[in-house]
C-alpha atoms as a PDB file:
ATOM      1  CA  UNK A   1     -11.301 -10.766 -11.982  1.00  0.00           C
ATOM      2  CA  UNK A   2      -9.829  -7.843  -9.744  1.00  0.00           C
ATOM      3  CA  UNK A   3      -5.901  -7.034 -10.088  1.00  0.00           C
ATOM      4  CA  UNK A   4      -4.152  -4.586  -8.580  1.00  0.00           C
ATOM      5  CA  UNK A   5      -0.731  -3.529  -9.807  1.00  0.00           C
ATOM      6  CA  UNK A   6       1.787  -1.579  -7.585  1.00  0.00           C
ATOM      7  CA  UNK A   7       4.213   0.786  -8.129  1.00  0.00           C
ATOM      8  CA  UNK A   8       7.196   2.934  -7.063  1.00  0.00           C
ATOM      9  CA  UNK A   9       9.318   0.986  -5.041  1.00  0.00           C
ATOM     10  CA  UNK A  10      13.450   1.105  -5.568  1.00  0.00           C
ATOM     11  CA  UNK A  11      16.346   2.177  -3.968  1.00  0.00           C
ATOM     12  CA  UNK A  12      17.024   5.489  -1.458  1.00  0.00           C
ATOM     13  CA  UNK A  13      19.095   6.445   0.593  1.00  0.00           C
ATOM     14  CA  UNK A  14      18.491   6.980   4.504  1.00  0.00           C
ATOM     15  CA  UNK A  15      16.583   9.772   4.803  1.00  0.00           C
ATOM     16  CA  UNK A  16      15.263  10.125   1.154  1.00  0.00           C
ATOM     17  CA  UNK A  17      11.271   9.750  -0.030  1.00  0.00           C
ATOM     18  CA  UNK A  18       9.226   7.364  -2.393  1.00  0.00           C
ATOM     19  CA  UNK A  19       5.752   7.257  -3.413  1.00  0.00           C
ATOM     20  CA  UNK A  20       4.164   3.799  -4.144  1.00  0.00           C
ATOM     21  CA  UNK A  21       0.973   3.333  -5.669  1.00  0.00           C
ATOM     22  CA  UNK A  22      -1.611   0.694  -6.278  1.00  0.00           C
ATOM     23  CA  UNK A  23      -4.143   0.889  -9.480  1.00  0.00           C
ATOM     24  CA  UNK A  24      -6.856  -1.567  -9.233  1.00  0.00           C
ATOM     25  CA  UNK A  25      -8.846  -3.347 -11.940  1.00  0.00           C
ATOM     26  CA  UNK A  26     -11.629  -5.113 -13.391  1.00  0.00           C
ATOM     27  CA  UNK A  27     -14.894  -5.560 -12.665  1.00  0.00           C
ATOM     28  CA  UNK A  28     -15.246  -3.527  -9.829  1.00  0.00           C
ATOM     29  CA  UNK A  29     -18.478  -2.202  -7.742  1.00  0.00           C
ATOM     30  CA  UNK A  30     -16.767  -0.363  -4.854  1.00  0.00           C
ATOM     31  CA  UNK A  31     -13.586  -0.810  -2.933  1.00  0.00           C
ATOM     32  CA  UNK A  32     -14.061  -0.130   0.601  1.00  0.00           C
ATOM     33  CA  UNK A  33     -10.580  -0.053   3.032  1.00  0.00           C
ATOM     34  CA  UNK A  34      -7.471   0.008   0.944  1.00  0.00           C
ATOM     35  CA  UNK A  35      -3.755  -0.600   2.894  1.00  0.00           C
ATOM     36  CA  UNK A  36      -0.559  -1.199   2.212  1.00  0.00           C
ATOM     37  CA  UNK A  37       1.325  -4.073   4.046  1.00  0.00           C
ATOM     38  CA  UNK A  38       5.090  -4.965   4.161  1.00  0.00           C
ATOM     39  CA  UNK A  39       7.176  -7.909   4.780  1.00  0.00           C
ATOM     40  CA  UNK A  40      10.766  -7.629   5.612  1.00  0.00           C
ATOM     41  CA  UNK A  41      12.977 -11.123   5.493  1.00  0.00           C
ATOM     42  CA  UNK A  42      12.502 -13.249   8.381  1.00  0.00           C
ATOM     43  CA  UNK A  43       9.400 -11.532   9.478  1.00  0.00           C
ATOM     44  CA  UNK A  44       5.630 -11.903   9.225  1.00  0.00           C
ATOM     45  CA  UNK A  45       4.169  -9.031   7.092  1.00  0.00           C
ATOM     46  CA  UNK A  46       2.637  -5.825   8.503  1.00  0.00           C
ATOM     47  CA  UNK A  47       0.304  -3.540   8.624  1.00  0.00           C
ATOM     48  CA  UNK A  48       1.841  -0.124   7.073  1.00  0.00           C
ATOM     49  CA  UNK A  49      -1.236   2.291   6.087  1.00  0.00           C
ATOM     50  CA  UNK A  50      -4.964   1.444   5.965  1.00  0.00           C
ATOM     51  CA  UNK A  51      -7.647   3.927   4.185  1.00  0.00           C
ATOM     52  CA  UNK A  52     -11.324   3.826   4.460  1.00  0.00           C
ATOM     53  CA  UNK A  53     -13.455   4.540   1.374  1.00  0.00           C
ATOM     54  CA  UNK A  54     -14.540   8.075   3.016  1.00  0.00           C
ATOM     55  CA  UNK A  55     -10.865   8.732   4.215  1.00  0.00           C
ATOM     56  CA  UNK A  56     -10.367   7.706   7.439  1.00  0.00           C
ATOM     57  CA  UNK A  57      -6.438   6.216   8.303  1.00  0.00           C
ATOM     58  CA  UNK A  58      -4.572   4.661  10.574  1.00  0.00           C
ATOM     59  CA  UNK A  59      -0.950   4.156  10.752  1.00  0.00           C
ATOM     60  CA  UNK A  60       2.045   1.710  12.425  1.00  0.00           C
ATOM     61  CA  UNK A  61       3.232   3.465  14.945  1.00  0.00           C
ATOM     62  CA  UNK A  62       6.787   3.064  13.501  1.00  0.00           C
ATOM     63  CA  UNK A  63       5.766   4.768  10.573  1.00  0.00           C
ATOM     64  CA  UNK A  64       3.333   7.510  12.129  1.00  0.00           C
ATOM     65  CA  UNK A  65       4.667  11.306  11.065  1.00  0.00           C
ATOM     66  CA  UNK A  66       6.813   9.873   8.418  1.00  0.00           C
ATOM     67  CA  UNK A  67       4.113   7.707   6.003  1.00  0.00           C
ATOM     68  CA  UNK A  68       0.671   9.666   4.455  1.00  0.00           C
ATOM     69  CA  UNK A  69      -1.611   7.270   2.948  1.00  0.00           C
ATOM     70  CA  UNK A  70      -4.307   8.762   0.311  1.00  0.00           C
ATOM     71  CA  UNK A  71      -7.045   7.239  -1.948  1.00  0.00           C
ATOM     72  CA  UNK A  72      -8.085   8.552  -5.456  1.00  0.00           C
ATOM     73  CA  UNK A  73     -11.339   6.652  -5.616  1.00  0.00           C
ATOM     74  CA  UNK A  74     -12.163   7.894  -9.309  1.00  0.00           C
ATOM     75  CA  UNK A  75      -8.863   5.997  -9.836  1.00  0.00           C
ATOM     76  CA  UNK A  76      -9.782   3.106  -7.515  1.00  0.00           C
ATOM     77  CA  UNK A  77      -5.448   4.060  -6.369  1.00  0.00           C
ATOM     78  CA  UNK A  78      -4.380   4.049  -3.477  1.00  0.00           C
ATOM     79  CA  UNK A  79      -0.978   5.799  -2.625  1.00  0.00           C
ATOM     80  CA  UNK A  80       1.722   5.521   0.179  1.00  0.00           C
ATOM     81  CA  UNK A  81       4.120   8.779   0.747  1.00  0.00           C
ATOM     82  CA  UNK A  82       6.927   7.266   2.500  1.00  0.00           C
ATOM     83  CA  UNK A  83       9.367  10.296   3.781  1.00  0.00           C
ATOM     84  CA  UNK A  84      12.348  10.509   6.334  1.00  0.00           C
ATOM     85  CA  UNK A  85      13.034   6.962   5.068  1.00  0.00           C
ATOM     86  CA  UNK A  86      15.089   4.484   7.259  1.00  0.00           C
ATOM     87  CA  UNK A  87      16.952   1.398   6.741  1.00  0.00           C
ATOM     88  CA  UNK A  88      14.371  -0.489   8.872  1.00  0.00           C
ATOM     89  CA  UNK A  89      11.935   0.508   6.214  1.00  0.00           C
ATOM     90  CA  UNK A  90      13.350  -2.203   3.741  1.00  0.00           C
ATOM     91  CA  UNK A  91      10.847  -4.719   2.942  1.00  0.00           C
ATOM     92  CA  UNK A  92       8.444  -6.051  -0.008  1.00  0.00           C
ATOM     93  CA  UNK A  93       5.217  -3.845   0.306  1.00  0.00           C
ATOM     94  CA  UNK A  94       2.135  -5.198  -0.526  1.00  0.00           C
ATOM     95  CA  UNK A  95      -1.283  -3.199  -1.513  1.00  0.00           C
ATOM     96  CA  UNK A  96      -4.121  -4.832  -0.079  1.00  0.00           C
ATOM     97  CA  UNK A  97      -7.853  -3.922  -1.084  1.00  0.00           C
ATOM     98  CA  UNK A  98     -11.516  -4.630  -0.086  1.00  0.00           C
ATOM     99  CA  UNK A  99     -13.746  -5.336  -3.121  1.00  0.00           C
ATOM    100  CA  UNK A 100     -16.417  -5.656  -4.106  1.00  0.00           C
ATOM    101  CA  UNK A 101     -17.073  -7.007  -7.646  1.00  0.00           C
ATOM    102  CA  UNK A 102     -19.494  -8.249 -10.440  1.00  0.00           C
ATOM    103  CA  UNK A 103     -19.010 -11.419 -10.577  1.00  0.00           C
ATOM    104  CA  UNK A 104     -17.131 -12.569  -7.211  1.00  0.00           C
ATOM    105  CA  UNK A 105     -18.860 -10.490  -4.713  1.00  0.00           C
ATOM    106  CA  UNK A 106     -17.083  -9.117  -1.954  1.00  0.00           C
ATOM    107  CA  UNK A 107     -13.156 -10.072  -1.499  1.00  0.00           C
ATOM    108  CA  UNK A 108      -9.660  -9.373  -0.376  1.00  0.00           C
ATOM    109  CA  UNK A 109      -7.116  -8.715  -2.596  1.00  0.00           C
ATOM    110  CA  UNK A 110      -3.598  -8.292  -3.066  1.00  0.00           C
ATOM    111  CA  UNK A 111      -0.805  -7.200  -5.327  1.00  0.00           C
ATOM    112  CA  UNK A 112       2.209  -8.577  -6.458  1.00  0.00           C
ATOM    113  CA  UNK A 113       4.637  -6.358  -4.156  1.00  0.00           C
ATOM    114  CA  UNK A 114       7.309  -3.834  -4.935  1.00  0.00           C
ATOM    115  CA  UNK A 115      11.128  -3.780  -3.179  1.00  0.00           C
ATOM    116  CA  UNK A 116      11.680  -0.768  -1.155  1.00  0.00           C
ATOM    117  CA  UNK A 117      15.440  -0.725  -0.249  1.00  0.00           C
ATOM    118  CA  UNK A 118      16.670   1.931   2.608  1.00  0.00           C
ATOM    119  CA  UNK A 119      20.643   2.357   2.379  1.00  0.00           C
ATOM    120  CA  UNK A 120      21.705   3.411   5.197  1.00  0.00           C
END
């Protein structure tokens, strides 16, 4: 079984920073990409940040120069620097990872989300 756990979210004010991170666990082999997603009421959930395991990113354009994604893979955590926050940054955000494990092979898993809340 692979879990990953998030944390970090809360509440800011417009213009203020948070750092979220994912630790995952288990049996793991290797992770390979690592993102984080987020889903805002009424809308289908995005694509934030994506990492490769040798540390190649991309971004959302709505969050480019803003959002740094970053990877400890000793840690198997990911991270997502969120700065110059807006209110149309409010959403659920999901960690998503690529992993490969003992017993169930390669998969795609998720976490259970964190609330990031942007007063404006």
């Amino acid at each position: 079984q692979v879990q990953l756990v998030e944390s970090g979210g809360g509440l800011v004010q417009a213009g203020g920073s948070l750092r979220l991170s994912c630790a995952a666990s288990g049996s793991i082999v290797s992770i390979n990409a690592m993102g984080w997603y987020r889903q805002a009421p009424g809308n289908q959930r995005e694509l934030v940040a994506a990492i490769t395991s040798g540390g190649s990113t991309n971004y959302a354009d709505s969050v480019k120069g803003r959002f740094t994604i970053s990877r400890d893979n000793a840690k198997n955590t990911v991270y997502l620097q969120m700065n110059s926050l807006k209110p149309e940054d409010t959403a659920v955000y999901y960690c998503n990872a690529d992993v490969v494990s003992n017993w169930y092979g390669r998969g795609d898993y998720w976490g259970q989300g964190t609330q990031v809340t942007v007063s404006s």
